[in-house]
N, C-alpha and C. Protein backbone atom coordinates (compact mmCIF):
# COMPACT_ATOMS: atom_id res chain seq x y z
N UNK A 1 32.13 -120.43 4.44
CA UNK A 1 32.01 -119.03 4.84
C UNK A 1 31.11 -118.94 6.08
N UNK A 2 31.85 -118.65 7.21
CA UNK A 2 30.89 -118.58 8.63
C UNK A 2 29.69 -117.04 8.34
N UNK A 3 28.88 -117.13 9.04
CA UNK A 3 28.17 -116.38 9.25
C UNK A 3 27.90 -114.78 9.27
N UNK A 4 29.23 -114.38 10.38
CA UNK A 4 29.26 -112.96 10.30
C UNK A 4 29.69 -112.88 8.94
N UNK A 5 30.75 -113.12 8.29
CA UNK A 5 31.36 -113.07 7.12
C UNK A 5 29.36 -112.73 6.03
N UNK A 6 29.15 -113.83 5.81
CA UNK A 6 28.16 -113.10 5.07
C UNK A 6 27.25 -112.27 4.88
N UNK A 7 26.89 -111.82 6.69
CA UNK A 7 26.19 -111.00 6.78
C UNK A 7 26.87 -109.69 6.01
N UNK A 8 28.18 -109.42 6.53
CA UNK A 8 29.29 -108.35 6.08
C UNK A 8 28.91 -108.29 4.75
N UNK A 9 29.23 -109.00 3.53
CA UNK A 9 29.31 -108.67 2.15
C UNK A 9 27.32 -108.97 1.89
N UNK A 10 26.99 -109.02 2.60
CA UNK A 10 25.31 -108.78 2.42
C UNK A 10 25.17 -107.34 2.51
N UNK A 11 25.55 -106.99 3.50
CA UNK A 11 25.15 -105.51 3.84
C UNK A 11 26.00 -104.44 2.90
N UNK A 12 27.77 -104.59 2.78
CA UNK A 12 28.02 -103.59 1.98
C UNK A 12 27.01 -104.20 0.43
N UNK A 13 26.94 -105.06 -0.43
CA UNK A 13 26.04 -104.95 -1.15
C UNK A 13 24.87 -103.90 -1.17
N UNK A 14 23.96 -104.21 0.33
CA UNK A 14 22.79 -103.47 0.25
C UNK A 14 22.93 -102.10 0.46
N UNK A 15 24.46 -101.73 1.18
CA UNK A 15 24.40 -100.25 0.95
C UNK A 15 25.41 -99.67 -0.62
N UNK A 16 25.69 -100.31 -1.23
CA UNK A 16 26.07 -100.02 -2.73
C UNK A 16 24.86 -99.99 -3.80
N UNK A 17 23.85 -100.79 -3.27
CA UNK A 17 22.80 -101.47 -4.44
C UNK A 17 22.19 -99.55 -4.26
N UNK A 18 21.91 -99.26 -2.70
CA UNK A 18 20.80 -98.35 -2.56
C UNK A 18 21.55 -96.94 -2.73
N UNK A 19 23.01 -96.69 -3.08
CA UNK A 19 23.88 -95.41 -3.27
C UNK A 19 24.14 -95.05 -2.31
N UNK A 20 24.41 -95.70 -1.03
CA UNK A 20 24.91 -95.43 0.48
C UNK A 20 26.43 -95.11 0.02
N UNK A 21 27.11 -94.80 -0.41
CA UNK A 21 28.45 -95.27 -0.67
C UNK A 21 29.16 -95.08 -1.90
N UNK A 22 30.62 -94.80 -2.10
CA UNK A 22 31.11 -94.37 -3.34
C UNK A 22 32.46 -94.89 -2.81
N UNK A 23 32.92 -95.14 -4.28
CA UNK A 23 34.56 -95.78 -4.41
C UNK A 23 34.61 -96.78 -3.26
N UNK A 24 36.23 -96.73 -2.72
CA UNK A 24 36.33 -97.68 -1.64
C UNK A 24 35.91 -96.94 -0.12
N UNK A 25 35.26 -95.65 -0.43
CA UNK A 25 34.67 -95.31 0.91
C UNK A 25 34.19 -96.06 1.47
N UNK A 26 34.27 -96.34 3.41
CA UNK A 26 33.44 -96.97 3.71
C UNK A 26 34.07 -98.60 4.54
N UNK A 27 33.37 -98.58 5.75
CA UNK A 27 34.01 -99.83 6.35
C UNK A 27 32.83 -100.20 7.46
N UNK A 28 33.01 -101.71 7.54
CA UNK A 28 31.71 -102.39 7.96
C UNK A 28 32.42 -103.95 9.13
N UNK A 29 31.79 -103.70 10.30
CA UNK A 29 31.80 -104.46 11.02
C UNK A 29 30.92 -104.68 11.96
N UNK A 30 31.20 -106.31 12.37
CA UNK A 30 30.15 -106.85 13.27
C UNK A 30 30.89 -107.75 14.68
N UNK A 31 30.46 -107.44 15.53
CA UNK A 31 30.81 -108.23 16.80
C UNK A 31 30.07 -109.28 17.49
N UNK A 32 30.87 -110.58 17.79
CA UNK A 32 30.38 -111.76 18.10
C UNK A 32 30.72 -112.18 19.59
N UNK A 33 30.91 -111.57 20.86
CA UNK A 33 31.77 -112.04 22.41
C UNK A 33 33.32 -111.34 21.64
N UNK A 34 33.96 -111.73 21.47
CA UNK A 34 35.45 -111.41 21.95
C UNK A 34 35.78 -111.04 20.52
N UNK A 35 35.50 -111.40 19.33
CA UNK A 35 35.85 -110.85 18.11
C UNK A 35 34.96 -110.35 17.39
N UNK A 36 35.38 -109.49 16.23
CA UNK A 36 35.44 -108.53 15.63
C UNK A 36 35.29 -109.00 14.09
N UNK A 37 34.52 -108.81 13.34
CA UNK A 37 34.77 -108.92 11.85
C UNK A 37 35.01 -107.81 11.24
N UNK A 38 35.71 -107.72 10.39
CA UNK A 38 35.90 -106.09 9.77
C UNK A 38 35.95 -106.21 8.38
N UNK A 39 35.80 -105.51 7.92
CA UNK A 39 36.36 -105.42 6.45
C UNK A 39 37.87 -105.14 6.01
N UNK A 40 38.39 -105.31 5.35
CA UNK A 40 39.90 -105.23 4.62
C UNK A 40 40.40 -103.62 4.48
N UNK A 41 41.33 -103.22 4.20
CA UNK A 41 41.66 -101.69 4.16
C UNK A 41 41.78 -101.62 2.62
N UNK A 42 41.06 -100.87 1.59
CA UNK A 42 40.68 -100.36 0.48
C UNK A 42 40.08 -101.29 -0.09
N UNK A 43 38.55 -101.86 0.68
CA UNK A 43 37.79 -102.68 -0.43
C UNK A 43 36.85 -102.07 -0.78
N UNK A 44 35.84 -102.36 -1.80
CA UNK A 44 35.02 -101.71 -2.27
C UNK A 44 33.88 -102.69 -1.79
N UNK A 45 33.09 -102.31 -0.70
CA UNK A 45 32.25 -102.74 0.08
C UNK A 45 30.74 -103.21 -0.48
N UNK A 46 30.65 -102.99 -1.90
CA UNK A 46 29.84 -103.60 -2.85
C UNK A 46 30.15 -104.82 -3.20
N UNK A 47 31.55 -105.26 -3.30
CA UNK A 47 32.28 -106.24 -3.75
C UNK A 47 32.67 -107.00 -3.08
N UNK A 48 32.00 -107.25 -1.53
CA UNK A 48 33.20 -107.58 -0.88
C UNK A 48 33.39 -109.20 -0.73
N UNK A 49 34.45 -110.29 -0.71
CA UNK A 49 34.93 -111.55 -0.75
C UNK A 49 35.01 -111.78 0.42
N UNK A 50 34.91 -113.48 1.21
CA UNK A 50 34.93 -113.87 2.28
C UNK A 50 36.45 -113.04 2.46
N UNK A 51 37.51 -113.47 1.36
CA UNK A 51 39.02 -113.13 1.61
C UNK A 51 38.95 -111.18 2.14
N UNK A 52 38.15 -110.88 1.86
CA UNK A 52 38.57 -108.98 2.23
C UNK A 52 37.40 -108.57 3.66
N UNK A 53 37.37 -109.97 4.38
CA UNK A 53 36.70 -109.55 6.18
C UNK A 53 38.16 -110.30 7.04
N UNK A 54 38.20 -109.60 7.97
CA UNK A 54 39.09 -110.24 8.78
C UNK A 54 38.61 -110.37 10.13
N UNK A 55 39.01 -111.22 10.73
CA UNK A 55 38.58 -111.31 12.43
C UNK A 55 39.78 -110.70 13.35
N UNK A 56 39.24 -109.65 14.24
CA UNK A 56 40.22 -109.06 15.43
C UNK A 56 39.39 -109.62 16.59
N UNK A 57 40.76 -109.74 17.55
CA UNK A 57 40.41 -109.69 19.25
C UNK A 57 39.97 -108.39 19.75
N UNK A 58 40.09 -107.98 20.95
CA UNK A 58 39.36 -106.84 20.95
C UNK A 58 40.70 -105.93 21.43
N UNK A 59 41.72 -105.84 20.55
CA UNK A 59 42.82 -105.20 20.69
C UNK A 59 43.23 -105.02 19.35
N UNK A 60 42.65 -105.16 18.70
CA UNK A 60 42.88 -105.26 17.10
C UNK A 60 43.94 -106.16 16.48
N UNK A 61 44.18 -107.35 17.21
CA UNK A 61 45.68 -108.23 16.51
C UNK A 61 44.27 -109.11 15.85
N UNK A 62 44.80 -109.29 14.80
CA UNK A 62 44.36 -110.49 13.13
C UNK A 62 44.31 -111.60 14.00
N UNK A 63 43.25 -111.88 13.94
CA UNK A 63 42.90 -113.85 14.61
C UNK A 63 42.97 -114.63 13.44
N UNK A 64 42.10 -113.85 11.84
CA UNK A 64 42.04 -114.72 11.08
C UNK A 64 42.27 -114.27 9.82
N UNK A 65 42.46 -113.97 9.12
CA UNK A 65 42.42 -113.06 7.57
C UNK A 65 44.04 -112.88 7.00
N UNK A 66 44.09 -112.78 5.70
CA UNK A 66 45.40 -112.49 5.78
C UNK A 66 45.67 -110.79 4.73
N UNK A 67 44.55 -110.07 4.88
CA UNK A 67 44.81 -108.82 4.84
C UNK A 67 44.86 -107.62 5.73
N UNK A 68 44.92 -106.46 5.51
CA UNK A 68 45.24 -105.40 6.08
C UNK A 68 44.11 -105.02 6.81
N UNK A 69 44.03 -104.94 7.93
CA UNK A 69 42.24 -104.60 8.18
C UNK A 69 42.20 -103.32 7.75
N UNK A 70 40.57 -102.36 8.01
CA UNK A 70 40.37 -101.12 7.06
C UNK A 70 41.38 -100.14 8.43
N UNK A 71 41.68 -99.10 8.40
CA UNK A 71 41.94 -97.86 8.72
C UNK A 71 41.53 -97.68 10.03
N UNK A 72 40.08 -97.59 9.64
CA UNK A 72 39.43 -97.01 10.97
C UNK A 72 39.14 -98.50 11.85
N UNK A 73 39.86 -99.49 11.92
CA UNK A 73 39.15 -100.73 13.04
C UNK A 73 39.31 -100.15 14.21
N UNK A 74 40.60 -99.09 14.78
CA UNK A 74 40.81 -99.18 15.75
C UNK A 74 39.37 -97.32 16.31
N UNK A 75 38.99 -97.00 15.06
CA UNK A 75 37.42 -96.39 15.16
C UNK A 75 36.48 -97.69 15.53
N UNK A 76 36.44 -98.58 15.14
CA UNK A 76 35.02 -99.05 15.27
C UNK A 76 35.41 -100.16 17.02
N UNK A 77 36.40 -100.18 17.52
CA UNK A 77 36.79 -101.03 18.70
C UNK A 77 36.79 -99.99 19.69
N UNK A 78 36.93 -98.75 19.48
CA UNK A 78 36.38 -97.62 20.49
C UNK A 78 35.39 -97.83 20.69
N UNK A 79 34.52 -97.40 19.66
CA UNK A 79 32.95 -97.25 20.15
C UNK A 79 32.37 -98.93 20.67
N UNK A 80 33.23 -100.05 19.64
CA UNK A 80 32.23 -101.59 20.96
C UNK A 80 32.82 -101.27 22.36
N UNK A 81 33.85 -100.74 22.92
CA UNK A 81 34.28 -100.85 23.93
C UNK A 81 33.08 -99.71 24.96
N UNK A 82 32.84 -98.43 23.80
CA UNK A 82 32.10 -97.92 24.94
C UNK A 82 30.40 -98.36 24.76
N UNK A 83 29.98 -98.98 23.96
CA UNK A 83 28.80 -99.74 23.65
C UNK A 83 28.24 -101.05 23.59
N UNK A 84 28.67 -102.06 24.59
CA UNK A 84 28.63 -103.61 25.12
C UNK A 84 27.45 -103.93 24.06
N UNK A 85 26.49 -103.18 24.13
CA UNK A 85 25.31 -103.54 23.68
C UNK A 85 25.19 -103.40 22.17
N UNK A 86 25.99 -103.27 21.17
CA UNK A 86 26.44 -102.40 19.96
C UNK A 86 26.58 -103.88 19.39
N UNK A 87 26.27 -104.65 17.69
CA UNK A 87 26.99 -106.05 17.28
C UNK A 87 27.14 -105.15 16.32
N UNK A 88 26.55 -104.50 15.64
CA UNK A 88 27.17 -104.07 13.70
C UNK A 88 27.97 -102.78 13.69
N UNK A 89 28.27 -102.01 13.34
CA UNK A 89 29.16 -100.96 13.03
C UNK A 89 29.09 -100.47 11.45
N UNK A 90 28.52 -99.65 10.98
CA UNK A 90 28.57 -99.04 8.92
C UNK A 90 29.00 -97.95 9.62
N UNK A 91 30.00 -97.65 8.95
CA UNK A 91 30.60 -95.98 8.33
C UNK A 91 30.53 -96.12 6.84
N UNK A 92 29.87 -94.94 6.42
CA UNK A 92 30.31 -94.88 4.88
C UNK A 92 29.81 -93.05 4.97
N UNK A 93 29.60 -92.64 3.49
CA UNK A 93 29.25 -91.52 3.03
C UNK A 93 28.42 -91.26 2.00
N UNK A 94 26.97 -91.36 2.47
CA UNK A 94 26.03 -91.40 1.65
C UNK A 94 25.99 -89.96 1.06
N UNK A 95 25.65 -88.97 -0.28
CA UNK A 95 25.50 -87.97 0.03
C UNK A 95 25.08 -87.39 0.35
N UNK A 96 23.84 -87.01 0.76
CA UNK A 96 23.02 -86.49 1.47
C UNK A 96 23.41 -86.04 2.33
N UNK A 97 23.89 -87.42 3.13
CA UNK A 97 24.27 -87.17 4.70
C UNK A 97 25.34 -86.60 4.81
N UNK A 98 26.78 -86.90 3.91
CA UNK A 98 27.59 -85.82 4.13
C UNK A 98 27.63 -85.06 3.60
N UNK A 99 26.78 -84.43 2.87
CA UNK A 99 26.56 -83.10 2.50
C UNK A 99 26.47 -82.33 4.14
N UNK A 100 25.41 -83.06 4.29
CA UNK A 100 25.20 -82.53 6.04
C UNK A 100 26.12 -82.27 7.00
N UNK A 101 27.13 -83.14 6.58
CA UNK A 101 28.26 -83.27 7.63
C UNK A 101 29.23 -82.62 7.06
N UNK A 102 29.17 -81.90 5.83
CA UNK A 102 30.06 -81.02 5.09
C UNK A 102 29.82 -79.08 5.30
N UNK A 103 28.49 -79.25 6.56
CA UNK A 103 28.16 -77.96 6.34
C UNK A 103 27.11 -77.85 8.01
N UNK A 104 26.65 -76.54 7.76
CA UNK A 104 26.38 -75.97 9.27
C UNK A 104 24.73 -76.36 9.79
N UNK A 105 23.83 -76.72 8.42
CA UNK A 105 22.92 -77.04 8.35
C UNK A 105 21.92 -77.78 9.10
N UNK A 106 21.17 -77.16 10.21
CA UNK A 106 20.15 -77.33 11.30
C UNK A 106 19.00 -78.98 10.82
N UNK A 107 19.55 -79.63 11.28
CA UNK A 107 18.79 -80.99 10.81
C UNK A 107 17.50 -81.16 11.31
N UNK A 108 16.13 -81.08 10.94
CA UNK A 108 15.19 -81.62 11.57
C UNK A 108 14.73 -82.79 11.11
N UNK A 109 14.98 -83.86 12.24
CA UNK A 109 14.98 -85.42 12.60
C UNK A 109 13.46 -85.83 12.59
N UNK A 110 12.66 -84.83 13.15
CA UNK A 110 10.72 -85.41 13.41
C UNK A 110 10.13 -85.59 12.73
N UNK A 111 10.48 -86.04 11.02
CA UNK A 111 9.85 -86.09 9.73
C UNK A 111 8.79 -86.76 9.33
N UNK A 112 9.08 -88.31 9.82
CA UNK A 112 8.42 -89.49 9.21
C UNK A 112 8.83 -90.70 10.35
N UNK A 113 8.01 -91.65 10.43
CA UNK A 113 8.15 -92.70 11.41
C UNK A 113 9.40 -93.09 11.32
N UNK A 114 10.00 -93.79 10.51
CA UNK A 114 11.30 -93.98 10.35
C UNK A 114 12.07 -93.39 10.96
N UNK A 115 12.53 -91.85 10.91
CA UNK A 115 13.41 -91.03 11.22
C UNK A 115 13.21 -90.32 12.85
N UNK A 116 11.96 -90.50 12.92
CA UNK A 116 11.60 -90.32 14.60
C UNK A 116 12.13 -91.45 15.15
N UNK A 117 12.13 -92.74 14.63
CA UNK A 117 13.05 -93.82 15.40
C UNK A 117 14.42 -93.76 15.31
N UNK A 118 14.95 -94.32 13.84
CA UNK A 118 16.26 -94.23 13.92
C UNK A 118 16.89 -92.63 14.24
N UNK A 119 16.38 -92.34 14.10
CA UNK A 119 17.44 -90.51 13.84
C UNK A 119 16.97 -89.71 15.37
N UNK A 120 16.54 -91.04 16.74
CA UNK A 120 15.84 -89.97 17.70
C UNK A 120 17.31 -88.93 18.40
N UNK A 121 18.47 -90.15 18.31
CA UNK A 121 19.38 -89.49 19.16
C UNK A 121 20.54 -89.52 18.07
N UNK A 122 20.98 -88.11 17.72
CA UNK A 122 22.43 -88.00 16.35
C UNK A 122 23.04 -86.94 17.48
N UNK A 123 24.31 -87.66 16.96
CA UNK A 123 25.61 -86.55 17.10
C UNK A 123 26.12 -86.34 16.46
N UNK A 124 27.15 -84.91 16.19
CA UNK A 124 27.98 -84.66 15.02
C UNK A 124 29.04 -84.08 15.78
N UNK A 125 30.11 -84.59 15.39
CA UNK A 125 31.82 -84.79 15.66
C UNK A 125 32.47 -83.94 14.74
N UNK A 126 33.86 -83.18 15.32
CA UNK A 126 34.59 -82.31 14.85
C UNK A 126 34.87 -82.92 13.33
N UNK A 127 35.75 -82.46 12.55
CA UNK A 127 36.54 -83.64 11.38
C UNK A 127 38.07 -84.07 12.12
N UNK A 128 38.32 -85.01 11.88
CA UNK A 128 39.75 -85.69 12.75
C UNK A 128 39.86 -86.38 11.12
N UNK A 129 40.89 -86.70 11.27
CA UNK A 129 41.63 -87.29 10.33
C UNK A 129 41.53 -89.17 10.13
N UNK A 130 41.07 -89.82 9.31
CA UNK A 130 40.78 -90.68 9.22
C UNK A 130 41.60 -91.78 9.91
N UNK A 131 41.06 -92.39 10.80
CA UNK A 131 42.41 -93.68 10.99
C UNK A 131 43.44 -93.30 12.36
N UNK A 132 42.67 -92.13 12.88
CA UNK A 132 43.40 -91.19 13.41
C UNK A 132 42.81 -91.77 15.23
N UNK A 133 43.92 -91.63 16.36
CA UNK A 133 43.01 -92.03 17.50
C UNK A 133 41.67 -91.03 18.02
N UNK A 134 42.21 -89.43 17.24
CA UNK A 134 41.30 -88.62 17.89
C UNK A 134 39.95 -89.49 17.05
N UNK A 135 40.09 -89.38 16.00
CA UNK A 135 38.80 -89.68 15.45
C UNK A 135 37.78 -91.02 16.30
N UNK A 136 38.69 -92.10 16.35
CA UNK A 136 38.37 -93.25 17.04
C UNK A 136 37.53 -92.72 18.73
N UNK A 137 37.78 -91.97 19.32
CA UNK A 137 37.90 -90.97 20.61
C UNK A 137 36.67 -90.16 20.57
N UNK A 138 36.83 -89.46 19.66
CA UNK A 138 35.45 -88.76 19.20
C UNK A 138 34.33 -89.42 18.83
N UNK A 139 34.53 -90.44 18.18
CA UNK A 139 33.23 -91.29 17.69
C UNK A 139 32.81 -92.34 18.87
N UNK A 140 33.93 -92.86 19.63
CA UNK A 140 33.63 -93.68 20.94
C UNK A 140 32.44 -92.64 21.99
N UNK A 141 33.21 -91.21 22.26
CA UNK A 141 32.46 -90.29 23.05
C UNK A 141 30.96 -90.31 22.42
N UNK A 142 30.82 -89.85 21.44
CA UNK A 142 29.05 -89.60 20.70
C UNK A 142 28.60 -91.03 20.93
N UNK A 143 28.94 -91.78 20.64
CA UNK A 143 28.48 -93.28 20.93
C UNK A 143 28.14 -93.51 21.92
N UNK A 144 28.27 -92.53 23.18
CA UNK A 144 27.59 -93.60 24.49
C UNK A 144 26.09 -92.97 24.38
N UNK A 145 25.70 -92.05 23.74
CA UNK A 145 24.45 -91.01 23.77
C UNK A 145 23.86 -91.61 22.65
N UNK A 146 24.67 -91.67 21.48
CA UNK A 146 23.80 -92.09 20.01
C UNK A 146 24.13 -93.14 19.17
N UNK A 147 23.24 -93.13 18.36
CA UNK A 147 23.30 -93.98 17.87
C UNK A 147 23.44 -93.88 16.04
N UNK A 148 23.57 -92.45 16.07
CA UNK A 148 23.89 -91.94 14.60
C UNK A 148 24.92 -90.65 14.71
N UNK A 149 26.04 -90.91 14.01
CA UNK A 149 27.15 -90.31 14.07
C UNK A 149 27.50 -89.48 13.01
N UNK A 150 27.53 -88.08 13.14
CA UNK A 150 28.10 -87.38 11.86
C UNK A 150 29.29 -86.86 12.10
N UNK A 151 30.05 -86.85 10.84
CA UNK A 151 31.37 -87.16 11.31
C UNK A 151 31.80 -86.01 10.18
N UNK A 152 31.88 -84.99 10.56
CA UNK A 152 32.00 -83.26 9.97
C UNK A 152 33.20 -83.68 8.58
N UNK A 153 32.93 -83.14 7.33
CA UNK A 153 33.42 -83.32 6.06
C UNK A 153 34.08 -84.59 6.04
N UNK A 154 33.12 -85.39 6.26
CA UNK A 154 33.74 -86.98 6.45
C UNK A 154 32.78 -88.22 5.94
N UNK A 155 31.81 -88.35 7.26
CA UNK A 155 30.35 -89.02 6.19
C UNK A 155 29.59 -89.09 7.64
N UNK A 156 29.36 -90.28 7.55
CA UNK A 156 28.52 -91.17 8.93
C UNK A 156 28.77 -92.23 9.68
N UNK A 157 28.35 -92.52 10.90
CA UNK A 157 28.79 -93.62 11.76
C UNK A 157 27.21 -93.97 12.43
N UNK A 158 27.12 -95.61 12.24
CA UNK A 158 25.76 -95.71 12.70
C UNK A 158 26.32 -97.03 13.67
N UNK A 159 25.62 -97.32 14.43
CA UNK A 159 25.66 -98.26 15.50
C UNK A 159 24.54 -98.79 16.06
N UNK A 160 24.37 -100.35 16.01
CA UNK A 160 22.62 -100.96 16.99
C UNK A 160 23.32 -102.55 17.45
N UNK A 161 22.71 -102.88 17.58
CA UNK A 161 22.30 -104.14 18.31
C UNK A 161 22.35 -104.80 17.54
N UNK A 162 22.02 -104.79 15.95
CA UNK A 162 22.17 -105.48 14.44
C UNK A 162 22.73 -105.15 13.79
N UNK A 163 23.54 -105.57 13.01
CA UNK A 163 24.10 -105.14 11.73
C UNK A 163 23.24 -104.57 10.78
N UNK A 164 22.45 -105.39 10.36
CA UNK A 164 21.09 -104.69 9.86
C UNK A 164 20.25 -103.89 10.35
N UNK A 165 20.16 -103.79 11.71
CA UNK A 165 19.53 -102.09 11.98
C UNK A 165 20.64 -100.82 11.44
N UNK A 166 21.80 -101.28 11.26
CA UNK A 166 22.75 -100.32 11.58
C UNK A 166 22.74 -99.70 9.74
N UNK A 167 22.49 -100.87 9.19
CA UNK A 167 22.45 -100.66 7.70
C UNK A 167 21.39 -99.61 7.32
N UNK A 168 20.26 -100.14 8.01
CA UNK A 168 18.95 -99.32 7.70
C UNK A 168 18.94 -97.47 8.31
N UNK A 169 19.49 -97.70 9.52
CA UNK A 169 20.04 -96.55 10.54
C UNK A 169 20.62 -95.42 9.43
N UNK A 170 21.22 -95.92 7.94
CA UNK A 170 22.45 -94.68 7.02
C UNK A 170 21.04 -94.56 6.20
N UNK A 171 20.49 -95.75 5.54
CA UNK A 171 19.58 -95.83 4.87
C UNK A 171 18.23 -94.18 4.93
N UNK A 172 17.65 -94.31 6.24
CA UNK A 172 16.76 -93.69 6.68
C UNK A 172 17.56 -92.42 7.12
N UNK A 173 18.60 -91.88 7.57
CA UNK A 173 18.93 -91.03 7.69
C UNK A 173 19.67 -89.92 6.28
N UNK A 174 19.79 -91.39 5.53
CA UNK A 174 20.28 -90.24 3.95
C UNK A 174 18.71 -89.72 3.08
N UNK A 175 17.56 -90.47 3.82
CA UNK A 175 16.60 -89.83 3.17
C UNK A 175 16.16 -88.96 4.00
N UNK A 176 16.57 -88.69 5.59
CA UNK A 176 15.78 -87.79 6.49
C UNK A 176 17.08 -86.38 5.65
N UNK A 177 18.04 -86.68 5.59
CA UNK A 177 19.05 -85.20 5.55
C UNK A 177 18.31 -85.01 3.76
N UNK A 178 18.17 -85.76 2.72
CA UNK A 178 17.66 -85.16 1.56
C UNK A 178 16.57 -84.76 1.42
N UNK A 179 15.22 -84.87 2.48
CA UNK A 179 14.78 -83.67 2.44
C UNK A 179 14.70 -82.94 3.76
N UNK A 180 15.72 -82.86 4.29
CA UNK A 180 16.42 -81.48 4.59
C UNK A 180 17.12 -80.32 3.77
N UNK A 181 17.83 -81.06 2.74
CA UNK A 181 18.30 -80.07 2.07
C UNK A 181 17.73 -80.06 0.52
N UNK A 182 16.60 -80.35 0.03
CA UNK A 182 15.92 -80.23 -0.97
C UNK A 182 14.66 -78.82 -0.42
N UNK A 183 14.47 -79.00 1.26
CA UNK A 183 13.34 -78.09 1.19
C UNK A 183 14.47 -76.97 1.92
N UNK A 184 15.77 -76.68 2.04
CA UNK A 184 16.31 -75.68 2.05
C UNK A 184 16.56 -74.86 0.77
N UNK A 185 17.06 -75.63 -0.47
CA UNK A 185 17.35 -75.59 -1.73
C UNK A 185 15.99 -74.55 -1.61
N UNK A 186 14.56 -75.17 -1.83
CA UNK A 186 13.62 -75.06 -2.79
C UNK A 186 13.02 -73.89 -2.08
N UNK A 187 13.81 -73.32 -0.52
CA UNK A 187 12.95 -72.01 0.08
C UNK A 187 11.76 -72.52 1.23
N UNK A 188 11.44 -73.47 1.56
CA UNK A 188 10.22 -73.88 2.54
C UNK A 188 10.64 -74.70 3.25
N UNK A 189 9.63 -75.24 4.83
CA UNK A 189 10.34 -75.02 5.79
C UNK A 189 9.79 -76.79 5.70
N UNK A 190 10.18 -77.00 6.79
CA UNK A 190 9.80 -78.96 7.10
C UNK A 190 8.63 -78.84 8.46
N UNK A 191 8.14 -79.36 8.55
CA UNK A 191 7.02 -79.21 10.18
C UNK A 191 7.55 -80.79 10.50
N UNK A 192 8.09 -80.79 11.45
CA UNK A 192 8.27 -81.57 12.76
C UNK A 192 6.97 -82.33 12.81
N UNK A 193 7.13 -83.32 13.86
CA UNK A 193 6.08 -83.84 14.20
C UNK A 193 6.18 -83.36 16.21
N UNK A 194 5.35 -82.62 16.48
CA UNK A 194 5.24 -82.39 17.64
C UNK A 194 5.95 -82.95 19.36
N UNK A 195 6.99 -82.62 19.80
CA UNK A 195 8.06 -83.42 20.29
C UNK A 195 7.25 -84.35 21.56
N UNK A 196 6.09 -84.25 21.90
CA UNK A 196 5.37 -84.68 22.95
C UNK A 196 4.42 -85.92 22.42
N UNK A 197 4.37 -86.15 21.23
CA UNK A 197 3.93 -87.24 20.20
C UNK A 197 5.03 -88.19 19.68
N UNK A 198 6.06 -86.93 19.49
CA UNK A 198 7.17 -88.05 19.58
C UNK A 198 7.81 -89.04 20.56
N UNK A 199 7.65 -88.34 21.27
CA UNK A 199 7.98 -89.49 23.06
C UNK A 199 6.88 -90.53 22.93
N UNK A 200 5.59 -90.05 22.61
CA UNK A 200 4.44 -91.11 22.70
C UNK A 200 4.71 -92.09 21.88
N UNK A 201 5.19 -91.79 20.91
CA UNK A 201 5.05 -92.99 19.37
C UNK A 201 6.09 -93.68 20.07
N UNK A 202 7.86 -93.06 20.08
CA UNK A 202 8.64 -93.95 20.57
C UNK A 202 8.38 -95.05 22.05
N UNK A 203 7.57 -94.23 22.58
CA UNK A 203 7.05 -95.25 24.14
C UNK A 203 6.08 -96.07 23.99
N UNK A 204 5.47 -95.78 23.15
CA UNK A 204 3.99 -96.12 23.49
C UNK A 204 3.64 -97.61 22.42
N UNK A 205 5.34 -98.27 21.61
CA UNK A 205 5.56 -98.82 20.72
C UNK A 205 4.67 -98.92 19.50
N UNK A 206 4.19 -98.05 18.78
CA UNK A 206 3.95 -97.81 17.54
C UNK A 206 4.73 -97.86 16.65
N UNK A 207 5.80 -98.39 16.55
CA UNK A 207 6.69 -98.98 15.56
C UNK A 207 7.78 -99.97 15.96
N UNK A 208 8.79 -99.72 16.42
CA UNK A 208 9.46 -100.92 17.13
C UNK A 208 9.96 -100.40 18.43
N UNK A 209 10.23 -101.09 19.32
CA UNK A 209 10.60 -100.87 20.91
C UNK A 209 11.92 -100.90 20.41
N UNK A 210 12.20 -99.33 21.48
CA UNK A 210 12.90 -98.52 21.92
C UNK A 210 14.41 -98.98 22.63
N UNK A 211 15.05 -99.77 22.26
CA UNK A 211 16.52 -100.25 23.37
C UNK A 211 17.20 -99.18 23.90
N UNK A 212 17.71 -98.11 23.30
CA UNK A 212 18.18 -96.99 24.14
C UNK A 212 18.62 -95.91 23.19
């Protein structure tokens, strides 16, 4: 089992272990120069077997696998094309987060160190139809700006430089949107962390340096 391959069924694990994810929602890839690892089309990304990753060129033809790749590959080969700098790719649907992405709900991102990093730059995308080019189109566009993708009655799209930032990226953002909508629920408001402190922390590397 080469490498990317295990990183892949490492990570859907770690986002099944932590409730990132339900049923076969959900598709996970990583980029190496010219190919593509993906996951299989209806696996359950907790579960996943060297046999249910496949390798694409960067046109989506099968180099190596002998299943169906997922749905959205020709989603996640948009956004490497508009993100050189991009190796991991998670879509799934944590709830929290698509609760968020199920509704009109004003997100404040300035919570906690975590979420001032990963969550500095989010976009949220119309709903397109899964598998669909608009969708692939739409998520390529938010991708040249961000790096966290909401993807309207659908779930999330995260993107870094790691596979494992990208894991942590759904991670930290399904706890920044739950309490968003626990202190909407409960009537009280969230306080930000001051947006001129926030530039400082992200610059001034008090947690991890900043790639873009």
């Amino acid at each position: 089992m080469d490498e990317m391959t295990k990183r892949l069924i490492e990570a859907g694990r770690t986002i099944v272990e932590k409730g990132l994810t339900w049923g076969t929602s959900g598709n996970l890839s990583v980029r190496r120069q010219d190919r593509v690892w993906i996951t299989a089309s209806g696996t359950r990304i907790g579960a996943l077997t060297e046999e249910d990753i496949l390798v694409c060129d960067p046109e989506g033809r099968v180099v190596a696998g002998k299943k169906k790749p997922s749905k959205e590959t020709g989603m996640h080969l948009a956004v490497y094309r508009e993100r050189p700098d991009a190796e991991g790719i998670v879509h799934c649907s944590p709830f929290y987060t698509t609760l968020c992405a199920c509704s009109g709900i004003a997100l404040k991102t300035n919570l906690f160190i975590e979420a001032m990093y990963y969550d500095r730059k989010v976009a949220r995308i119309p709903y397109f139809h899964a598998g669909s080019p608009e969708l692939a189109q739409g998520a390529a566009r938010a991708a040249r700006e961000a790096g966290v993708i909401f993807m309207s009655n659908h779930g999330i799209l995260t993107l870094d430089a790691c596979l494992e930032e990208a894991v942590m990226a759904v991670e930290i953002t399904e706890q920044m949107c739950k309490m968003n909508v626990l202190a909407s629920m409960g009537g009280f408001g969230l306080t930000e962390t001051d947006s001129s402190m926030v530039e400082e922390f992200l610059t001034g590397g008090y947690y991890k340096k900043v790639k873009r």
